[in-house]
C-alpha atoms as a PDB file:
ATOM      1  CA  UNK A   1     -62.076  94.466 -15.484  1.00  0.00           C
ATOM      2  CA  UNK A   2     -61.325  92.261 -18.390  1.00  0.00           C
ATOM      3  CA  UNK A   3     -63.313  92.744 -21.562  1.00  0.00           C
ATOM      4  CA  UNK A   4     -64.497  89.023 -21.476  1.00  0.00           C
ATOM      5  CA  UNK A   5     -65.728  89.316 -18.247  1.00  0.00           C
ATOM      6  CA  UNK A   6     -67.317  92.659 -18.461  1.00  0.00           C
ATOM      7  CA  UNK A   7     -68.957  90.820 -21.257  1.00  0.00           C
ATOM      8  CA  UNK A   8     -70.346  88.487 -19.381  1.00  0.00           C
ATOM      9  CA  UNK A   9     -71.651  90.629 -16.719  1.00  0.00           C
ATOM     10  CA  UNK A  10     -73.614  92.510 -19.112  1.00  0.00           C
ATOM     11  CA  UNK A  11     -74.892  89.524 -21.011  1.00  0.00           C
ATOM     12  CA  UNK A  12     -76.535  88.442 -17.478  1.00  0.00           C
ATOM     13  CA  UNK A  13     -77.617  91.480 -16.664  1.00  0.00           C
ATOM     14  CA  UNK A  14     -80.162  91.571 -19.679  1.00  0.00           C
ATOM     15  CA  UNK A  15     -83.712  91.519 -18.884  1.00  0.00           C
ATOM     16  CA  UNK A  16     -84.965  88.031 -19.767  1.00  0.00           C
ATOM     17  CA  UNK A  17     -87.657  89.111 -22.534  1.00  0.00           C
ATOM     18  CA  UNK A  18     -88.919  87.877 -25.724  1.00  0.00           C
ATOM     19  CA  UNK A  19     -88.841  91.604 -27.450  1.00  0.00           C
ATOM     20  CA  UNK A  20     -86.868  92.347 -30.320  1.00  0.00           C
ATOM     21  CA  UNK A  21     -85.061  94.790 -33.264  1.00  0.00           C
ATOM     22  CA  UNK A  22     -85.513  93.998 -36.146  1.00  0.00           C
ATOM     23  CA  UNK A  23     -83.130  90.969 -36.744  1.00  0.00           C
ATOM     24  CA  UNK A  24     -85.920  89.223 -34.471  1.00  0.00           C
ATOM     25  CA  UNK A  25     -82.810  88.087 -31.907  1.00  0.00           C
ATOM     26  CA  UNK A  26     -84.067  89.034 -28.335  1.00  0.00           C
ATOM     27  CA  UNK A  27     -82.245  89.401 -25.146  1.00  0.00           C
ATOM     28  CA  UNK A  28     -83.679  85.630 -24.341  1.00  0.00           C
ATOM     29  CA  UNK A  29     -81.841  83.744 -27.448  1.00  0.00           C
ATOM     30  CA  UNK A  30     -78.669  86.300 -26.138  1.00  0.00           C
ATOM     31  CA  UNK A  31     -78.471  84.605 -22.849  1.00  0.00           C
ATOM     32  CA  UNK A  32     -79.612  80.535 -23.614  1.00  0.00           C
ATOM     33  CA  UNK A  33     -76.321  81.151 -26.674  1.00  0.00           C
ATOM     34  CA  UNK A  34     -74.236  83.055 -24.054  1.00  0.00           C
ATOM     35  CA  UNK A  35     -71.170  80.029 -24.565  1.00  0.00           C
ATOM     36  CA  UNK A  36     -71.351  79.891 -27.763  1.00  0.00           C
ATOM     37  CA  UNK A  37     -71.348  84.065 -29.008  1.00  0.00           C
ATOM     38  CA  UNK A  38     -69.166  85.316 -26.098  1.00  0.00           C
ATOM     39  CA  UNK A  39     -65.758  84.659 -28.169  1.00  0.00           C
ATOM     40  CA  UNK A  40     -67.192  86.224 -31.250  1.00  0.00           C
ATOM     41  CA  UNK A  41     -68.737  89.128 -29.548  1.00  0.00           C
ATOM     42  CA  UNK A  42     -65.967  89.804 -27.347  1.00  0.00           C
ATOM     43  CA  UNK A  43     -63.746  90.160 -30.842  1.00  0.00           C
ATOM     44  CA  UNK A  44     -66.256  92.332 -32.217  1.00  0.00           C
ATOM     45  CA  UNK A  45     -66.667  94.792 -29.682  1.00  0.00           C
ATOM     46  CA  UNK A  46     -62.587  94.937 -28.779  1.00  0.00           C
ATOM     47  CA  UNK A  47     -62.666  95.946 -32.558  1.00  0.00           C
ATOM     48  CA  UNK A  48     -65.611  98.457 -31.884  1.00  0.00           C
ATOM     49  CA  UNK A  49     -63.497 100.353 -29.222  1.00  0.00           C
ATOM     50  CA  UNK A  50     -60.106  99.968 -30.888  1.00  0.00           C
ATOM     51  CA  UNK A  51     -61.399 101.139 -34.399  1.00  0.00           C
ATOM     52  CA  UNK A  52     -63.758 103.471 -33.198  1.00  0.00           C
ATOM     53  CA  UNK A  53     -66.327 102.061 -35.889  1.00  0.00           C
ATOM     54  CA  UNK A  54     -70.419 101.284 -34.765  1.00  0.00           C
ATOM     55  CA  UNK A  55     -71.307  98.417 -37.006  1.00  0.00           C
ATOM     56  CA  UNK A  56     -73.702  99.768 -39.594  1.00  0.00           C
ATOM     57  CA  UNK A  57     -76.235  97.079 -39.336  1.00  0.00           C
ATOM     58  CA  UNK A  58     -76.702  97.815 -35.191  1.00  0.00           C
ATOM     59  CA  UNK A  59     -77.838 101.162 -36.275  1.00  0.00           C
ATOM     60  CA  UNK A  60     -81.730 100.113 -37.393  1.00  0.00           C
ATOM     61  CA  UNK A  61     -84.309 100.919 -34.849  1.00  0.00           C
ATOM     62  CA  UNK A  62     -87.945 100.009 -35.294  1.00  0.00           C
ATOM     63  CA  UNK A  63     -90.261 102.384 -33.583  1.00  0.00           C
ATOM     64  CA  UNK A  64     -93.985 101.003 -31.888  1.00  0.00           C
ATOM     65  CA  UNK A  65     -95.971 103.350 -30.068  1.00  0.00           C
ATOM     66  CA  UNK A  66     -96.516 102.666 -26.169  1.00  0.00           C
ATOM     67  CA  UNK A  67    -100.290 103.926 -25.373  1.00  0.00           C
ATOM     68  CA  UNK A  68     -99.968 106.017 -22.224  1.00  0.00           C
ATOM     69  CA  UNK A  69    -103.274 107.379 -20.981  1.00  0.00           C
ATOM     70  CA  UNK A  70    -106.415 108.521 -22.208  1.00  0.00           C
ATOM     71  CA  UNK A  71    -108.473 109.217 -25.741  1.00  0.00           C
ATOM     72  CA  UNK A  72    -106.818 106.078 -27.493  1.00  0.00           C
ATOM     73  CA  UNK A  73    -107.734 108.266 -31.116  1.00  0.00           C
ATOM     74  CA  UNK A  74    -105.661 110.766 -30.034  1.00  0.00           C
ATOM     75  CA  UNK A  75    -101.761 110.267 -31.444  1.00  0.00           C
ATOM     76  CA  UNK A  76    -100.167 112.670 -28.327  1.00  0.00           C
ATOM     77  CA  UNK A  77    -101.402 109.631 -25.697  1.00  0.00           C
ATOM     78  CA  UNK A  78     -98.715 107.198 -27.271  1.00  0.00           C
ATOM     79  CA  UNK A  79     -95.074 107.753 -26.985  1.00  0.00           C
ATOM     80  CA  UNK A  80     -93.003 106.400 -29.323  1.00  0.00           C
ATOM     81  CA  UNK A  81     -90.231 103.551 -28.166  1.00  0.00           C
ATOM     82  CA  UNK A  82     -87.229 102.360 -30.431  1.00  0.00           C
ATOM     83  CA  UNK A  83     -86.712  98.885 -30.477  1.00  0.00           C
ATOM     84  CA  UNK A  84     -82.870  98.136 -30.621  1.00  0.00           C
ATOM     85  CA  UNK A  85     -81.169  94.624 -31.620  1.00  0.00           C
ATOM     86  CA  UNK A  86     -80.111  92.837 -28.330  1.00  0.00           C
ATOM     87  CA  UNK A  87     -76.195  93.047 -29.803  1.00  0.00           C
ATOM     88  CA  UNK A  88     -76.489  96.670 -30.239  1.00  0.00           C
ATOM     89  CA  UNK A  89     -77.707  96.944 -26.651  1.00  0.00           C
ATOM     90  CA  UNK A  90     -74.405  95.269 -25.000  1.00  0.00           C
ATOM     91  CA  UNK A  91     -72.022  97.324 -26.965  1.00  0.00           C
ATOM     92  CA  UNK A  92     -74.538 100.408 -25.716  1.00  0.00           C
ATOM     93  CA  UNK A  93     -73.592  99.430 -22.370  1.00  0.00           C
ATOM     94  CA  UNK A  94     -69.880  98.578 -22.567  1.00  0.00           C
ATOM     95  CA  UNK A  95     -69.271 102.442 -24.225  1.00  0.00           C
ATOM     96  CA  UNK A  96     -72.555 103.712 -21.664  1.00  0.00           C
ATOM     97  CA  UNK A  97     -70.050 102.305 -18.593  1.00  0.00           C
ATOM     98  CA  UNK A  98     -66.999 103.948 -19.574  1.00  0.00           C
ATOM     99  CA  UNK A  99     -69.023 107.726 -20.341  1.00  0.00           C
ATOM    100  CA  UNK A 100     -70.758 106.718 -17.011  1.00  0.00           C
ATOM    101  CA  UNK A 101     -67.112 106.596 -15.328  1.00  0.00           C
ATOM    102  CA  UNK A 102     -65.722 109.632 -16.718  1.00  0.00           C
ATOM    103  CA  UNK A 103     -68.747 111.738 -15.414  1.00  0.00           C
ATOM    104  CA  UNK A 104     -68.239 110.114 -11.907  1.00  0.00           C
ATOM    105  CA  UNK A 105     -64.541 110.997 -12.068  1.00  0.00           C
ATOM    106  CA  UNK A 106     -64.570 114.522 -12.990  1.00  0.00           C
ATOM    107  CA  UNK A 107     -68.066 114.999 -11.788  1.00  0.00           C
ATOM    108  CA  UNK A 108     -68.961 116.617 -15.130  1.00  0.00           C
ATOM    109  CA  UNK A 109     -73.441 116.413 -14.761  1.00  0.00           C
ATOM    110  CA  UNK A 110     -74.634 119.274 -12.597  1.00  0.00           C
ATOM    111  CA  UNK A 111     -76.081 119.421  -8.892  1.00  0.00           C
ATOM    112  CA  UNK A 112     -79.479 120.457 -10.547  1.00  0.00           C
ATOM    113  CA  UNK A 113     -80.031 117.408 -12.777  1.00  0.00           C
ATOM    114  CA  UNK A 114     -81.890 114.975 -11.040  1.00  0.00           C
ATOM    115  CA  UNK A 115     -83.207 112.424 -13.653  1.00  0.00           C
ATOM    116  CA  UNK A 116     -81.447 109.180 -15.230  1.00  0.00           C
ATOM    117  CA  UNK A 117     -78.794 109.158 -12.853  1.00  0.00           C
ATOM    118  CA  UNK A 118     -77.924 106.707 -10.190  1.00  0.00           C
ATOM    119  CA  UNK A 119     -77.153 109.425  -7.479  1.00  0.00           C
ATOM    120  CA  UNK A 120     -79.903 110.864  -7.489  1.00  0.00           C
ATOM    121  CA  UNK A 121     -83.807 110.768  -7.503  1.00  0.00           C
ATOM    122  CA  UNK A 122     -87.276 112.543  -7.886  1.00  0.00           C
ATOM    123  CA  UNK A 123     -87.804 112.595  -4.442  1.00  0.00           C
ATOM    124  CA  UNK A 124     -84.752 114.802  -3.336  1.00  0.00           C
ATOM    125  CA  UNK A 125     -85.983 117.174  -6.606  1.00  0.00           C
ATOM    126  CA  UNK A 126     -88.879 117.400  -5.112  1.00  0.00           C
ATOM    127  CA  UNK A 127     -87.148 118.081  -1.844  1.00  0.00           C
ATOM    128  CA  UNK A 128     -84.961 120.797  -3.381  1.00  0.00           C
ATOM    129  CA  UNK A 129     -88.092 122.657  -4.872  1.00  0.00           C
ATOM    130  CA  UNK A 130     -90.123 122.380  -1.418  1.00  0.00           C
ATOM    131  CA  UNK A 131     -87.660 123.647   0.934  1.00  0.00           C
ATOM    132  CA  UNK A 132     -86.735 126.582  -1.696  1.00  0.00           C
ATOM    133  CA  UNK A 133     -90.546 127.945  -1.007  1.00  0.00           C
ATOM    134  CA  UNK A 134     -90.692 127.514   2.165  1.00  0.00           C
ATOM    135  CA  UNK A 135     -87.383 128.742   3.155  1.00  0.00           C
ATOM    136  CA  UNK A 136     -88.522 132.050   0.768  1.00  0.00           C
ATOM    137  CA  UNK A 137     -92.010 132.217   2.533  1.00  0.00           C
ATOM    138  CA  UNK A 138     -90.257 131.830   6.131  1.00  0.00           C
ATOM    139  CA  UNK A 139     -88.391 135.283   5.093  1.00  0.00           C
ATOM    140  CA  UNK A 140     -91.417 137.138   3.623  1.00  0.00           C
ATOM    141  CA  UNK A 141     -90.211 136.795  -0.253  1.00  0.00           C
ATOM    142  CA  UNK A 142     -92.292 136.896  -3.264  1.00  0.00           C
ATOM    143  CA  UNK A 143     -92.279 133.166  -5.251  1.00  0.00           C
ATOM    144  CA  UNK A 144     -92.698 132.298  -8.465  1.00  0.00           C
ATOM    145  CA  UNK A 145     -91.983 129.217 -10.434  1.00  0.00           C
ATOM    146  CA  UNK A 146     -91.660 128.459 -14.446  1.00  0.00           C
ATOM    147  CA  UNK A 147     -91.994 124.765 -15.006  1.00  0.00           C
ATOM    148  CA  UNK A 148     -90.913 123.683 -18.604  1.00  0.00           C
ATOM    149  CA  UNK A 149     -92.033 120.035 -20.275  1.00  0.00           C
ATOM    150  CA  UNK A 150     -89.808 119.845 -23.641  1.00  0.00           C
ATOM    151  CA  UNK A 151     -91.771 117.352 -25.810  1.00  0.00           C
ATOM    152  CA  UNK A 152     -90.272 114.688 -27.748  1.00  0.00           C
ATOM    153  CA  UNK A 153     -87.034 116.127 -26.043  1.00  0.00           C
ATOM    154  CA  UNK A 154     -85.089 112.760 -27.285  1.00  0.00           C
ATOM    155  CA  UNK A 155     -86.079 113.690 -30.802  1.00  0.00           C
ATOM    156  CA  UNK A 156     -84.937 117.084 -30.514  1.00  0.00           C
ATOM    157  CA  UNK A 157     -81.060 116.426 -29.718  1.00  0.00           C
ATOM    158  CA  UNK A 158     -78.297 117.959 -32.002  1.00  0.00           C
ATOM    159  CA  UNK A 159     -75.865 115.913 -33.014  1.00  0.00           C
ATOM    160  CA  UNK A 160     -73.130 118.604 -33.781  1.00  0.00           C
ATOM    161  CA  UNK A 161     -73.936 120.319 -30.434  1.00  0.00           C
ATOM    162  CA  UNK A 162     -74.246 117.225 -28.635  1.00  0.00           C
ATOM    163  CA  UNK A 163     -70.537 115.825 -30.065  1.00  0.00           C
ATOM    164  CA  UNK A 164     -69.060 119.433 -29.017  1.00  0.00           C
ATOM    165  CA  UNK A 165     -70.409 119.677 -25.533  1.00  0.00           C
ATOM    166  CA  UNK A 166     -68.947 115.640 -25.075  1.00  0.00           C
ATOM    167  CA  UNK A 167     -65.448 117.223 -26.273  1.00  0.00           C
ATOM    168  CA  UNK A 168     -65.749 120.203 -23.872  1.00  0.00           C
ATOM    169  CA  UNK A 169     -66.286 117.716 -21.534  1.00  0.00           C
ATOM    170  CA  UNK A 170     -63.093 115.706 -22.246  1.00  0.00           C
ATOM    171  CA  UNK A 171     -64.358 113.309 -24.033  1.00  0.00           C
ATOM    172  CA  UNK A 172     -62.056 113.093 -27.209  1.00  0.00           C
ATOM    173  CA  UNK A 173     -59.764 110.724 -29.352  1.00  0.00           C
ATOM    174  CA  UNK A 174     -61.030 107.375 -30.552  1.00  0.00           C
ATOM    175  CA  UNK A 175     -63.775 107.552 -27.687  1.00  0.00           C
ATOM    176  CA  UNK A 176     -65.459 110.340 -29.521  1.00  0.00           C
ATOM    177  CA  UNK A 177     -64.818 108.740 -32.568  1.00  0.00           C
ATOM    178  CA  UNK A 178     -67.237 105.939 -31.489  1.00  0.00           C
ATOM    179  CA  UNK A 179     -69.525 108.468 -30.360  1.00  0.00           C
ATOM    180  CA  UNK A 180     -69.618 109.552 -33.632  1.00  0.00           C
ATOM    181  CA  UNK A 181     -70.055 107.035 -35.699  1.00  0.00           C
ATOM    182  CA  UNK A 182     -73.071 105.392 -33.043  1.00  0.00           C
ATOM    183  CA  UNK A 183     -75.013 108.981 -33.347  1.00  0.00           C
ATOM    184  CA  UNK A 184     -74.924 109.265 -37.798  1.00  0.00           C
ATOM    185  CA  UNK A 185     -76.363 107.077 -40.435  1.00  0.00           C
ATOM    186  CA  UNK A 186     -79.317 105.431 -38.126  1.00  0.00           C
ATOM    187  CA  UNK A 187     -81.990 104.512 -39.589  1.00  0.00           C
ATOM    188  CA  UNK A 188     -85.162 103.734 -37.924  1.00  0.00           C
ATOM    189  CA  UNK A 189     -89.017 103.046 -39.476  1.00  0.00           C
ATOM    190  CA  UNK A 190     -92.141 102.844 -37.588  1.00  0.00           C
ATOM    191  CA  UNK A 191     -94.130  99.621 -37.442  1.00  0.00           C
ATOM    192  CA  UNK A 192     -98.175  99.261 -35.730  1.00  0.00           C
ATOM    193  CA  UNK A 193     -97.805  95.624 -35.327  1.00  0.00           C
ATOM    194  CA  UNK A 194     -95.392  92.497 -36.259  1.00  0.00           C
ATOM    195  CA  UNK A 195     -92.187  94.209 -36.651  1.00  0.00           C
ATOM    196  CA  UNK A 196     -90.697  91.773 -39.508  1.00  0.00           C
ATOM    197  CA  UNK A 197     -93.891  92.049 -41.925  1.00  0.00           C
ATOM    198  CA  UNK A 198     -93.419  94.886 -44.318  1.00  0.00           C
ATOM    199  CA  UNK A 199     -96.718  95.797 -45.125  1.00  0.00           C
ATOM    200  CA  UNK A 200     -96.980  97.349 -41.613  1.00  0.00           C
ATOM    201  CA  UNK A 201     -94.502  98.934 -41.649  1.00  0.00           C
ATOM    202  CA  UNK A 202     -92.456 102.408 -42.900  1.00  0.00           C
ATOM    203  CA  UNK A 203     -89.906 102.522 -45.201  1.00  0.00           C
ATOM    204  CA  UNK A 204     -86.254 102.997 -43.296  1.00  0.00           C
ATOM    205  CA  UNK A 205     -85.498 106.911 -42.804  1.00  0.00           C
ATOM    206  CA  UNK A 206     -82.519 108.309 -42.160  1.00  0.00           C
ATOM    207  CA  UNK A 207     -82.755 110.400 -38.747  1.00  0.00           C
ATOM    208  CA  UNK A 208     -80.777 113.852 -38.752  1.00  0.00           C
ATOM    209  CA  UNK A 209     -80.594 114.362 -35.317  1.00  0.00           C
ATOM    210  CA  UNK A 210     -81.729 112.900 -31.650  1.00  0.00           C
ATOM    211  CA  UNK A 211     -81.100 110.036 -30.041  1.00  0.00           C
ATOM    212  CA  UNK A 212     -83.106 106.702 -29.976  1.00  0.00           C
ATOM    213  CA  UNK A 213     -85.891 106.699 -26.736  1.00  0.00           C
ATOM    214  CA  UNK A 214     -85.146 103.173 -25.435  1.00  0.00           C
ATOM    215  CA  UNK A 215     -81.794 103.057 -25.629  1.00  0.00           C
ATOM    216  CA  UNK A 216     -79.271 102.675 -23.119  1.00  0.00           C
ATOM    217  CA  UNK A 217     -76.773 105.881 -24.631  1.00  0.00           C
ATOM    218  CA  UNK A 218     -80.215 108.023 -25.014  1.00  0.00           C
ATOM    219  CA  UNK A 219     -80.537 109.814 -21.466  1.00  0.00           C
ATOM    220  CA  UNK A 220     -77.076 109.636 -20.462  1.00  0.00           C
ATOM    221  CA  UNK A 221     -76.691 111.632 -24.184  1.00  0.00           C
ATOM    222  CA  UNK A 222     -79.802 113.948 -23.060  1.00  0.00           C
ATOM    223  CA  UNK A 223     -78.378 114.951 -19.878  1.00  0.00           C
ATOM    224  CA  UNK A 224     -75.065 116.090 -21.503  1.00  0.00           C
ATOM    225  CA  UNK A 225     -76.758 117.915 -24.070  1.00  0.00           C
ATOM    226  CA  UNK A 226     -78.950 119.793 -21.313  1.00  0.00           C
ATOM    227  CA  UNK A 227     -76.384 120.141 -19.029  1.00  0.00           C
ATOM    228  CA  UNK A 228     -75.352 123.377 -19.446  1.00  0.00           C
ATOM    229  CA  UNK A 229     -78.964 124.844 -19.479  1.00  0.00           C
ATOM    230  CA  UNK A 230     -78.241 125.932 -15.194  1.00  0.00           C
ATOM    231  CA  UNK A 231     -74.967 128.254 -16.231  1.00  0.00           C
ATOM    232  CA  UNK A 232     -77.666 130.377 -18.057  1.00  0.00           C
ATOM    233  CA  UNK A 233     -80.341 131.537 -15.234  1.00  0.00           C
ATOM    234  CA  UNK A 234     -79.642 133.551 -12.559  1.00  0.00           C
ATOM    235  CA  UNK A 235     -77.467 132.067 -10.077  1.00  0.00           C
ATOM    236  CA  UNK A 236     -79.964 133.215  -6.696  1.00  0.00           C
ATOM    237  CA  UNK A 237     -82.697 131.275  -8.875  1.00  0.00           C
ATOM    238  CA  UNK A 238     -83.442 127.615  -7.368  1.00  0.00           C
ATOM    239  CA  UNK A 239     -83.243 124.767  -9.816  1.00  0.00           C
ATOM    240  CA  UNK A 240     -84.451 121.287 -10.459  1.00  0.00           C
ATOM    241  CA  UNK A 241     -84.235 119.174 -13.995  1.00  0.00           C
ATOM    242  CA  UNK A 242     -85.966 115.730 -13.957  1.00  0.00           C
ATOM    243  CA  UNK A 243     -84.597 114.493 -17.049  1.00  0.00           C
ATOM    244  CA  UNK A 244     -86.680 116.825 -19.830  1.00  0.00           C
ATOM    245  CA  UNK A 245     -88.372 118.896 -16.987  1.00  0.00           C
ATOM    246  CA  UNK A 246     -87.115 121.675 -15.893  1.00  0.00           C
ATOM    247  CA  UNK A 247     -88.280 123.839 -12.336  1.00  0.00           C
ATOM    248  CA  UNK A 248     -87.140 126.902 -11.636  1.00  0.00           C
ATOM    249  CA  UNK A 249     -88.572 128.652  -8.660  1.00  0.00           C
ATOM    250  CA  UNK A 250     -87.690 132.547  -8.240  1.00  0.00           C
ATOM    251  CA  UNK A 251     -87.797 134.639  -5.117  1.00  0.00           C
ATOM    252  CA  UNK A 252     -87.235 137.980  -4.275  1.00  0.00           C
ATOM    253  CA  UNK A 253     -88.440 140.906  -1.987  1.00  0.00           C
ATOM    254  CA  UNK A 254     -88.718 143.867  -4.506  1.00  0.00           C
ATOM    255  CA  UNK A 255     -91.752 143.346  -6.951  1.00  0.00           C
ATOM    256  CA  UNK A 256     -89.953 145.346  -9.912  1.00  0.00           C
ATOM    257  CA  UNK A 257     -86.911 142.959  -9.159  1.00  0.00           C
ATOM    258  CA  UNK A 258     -89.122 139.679  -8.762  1.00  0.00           C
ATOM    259  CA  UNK A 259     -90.493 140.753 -12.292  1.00  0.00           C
ATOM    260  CA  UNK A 260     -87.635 141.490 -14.522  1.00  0.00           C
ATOM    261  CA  UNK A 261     -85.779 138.127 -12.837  1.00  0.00           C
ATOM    262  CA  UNK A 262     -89.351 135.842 -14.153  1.00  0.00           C
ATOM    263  CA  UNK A 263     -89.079 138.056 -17.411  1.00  0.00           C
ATOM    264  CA  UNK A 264     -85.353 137.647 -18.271  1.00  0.00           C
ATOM    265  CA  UNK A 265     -85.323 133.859 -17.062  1.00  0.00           C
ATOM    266  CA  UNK A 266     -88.094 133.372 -19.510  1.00  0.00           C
ATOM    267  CA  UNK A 267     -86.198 135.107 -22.397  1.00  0.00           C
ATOM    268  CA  UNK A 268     -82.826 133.436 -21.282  1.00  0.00           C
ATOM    269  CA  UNK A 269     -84.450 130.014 -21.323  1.00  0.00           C
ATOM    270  CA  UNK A 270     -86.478 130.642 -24.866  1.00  0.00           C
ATOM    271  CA  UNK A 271     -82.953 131.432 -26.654  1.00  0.00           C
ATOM    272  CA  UNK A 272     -81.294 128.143 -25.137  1.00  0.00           C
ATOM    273  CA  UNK A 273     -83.972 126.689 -26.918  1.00  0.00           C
ATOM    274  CA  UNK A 274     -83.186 128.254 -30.017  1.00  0.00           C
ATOM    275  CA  UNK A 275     -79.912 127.016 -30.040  1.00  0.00           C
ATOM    276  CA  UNK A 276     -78.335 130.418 -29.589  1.00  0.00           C
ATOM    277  CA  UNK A 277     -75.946 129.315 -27.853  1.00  0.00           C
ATOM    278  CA  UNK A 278     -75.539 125.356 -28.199  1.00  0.00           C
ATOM    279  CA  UNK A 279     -79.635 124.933 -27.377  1.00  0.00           C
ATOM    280  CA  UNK A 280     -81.548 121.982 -28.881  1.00  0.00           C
ATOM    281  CA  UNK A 281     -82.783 122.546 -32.023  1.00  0.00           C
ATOM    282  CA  UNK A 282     -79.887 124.706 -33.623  1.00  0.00           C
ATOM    283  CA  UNK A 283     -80.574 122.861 -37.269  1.00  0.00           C
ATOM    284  CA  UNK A 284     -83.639 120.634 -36.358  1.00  0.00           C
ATOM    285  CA  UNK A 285     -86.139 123.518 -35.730  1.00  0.00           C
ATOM    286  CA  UNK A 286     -88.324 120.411 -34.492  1.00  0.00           C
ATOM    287  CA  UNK A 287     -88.589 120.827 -30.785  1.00  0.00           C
ATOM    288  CA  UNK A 288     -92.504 121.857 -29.428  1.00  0.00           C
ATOM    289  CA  UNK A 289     -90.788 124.924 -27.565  1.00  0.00           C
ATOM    290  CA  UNK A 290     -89.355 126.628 -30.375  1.00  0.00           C
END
């Protein structure tokens, strides 16, 4: 498909809303000058992929917390949300569509991951998980499971590891180039109300590592970067990852071998963790696991 066209698509595709980055340009203003930006934009981002260059000033993200539930004094009920310029959102999804391709051709994400990904769903995790009991129940084995919640997991992402795993994965050349340059030098501050006024706001931080939560790269980054977490537990244990929560349901009819299985899955999934080898938080030391 033609750049300009591909363009175009995406430019339709964004939801018709009046939020915005911090150049105050939302995905509304995007579509009503659609006519008039499409040449422009379309010469910007065939420069993006040829040069392999992010634009600098498309790596700002304002952060406003999202109350979830609950105590409304207590900081751990609100999760944090990036706000991204509109413009840094359609060149997110022209690189997000190519990465998306090259995991569908070389089927790269594993059977176990069943979170931010079109082909597959909660529901058949949930499935997976079920039947796994029941079929161990049905043949009189012991069950177990060890159900991990990484917080702030998008925070927690190593850029170094992250950039090595995409390469192992064949992603290389300019491609990774772009990669990058889109994952260093972001900046982001956090703001409690008008975005644009100053006074509520942070001063811009540089991050070190993760990726930003709202973004379109973010999960498809996370599940890469996880990816490889299966290859470490014992094969005749039954998986399920939902994005940043991970199942793991063990079974076995020997107690001593039921227990040194639950004991050496723990210690095997502690020292992913670690980053030894290629876990999260190999510099950051900032993930709630470690």
């Amino acid at each position: 498909m033609p750049l300009l066209t591909k363009l175009k698509k995406i430019m339709k595709s964004l939801r018709t809303k009046n939020t915005c980055g911090y150049d105050e340009i939302s995905n509304c203003i995007i579509k009503l000058t659609a006519p008039f930006i499409i040449s422009p934009l379309t010469y910007i981002c065939n420069a993006v992929l040829s040069t392999g260059i992010f634009p600098d000033r498309l790596k700002y993200a304002v952060v406003k917390r999202i109350f979830k539930e609950g105590n409304k004094q207590e900081i751990s009920n609100y999760r944090p949300i990036s706000l991204l310029t509109s413009f840094s959102k359609i060149i997110e999804k022209l690189i997000y569509a190519r990465l998306h391709a090259h995991n569908d051709m070389n089927n790269i994400l594993v059977q176990e991951q069943y979170g931010f990904w079109t082909h597959s769903s909660t529901e058949q995790a949930v499935f997976t998980l079920i039947n796994s009991i029941l079929t161990a129940m049905n043949n009189n084995q012991m069950v177990g499971g060890i159900f991990c919640d990484l917080q702030q997991a998008f925070d927690c992402v190593n850029h170094k590891i992250l950039l090595e795993k995409l390469e192992f994965y064949g992603v290389e050349g300019k491609f990774k180039t772009l990669i990058e340059s889109y994952l260093t030098d972001r900046y982001q501050r956090v703001a409690l109300n008008n975005i644009t006024n100053n006074n509520n706001s942070s001063k811009w931080e540089l991050l070190k590592c993760g990726v930003p939560q709202g973004s379109v790269l973010g999960p498809l980054f996370f599940l890469i970067h996880i990816n490889d977490l299966p290859t470490i537990v014992n094969n005749d244990n039954n998986m399920a990852l939902i994005a940043d929560d991970t199942s793991i349901i063990i079974t076995d009819t020997n107690r001593r071998v039921f227990n040194v299985n639950a004991n050496q899955t723990f210690q095997d999934i502690y020292i992913y963790i670690q980053g030894v080898p290629g876990g999260m938080c190999a510099t950051s030391g900032e993930c709630s696991l470690c």
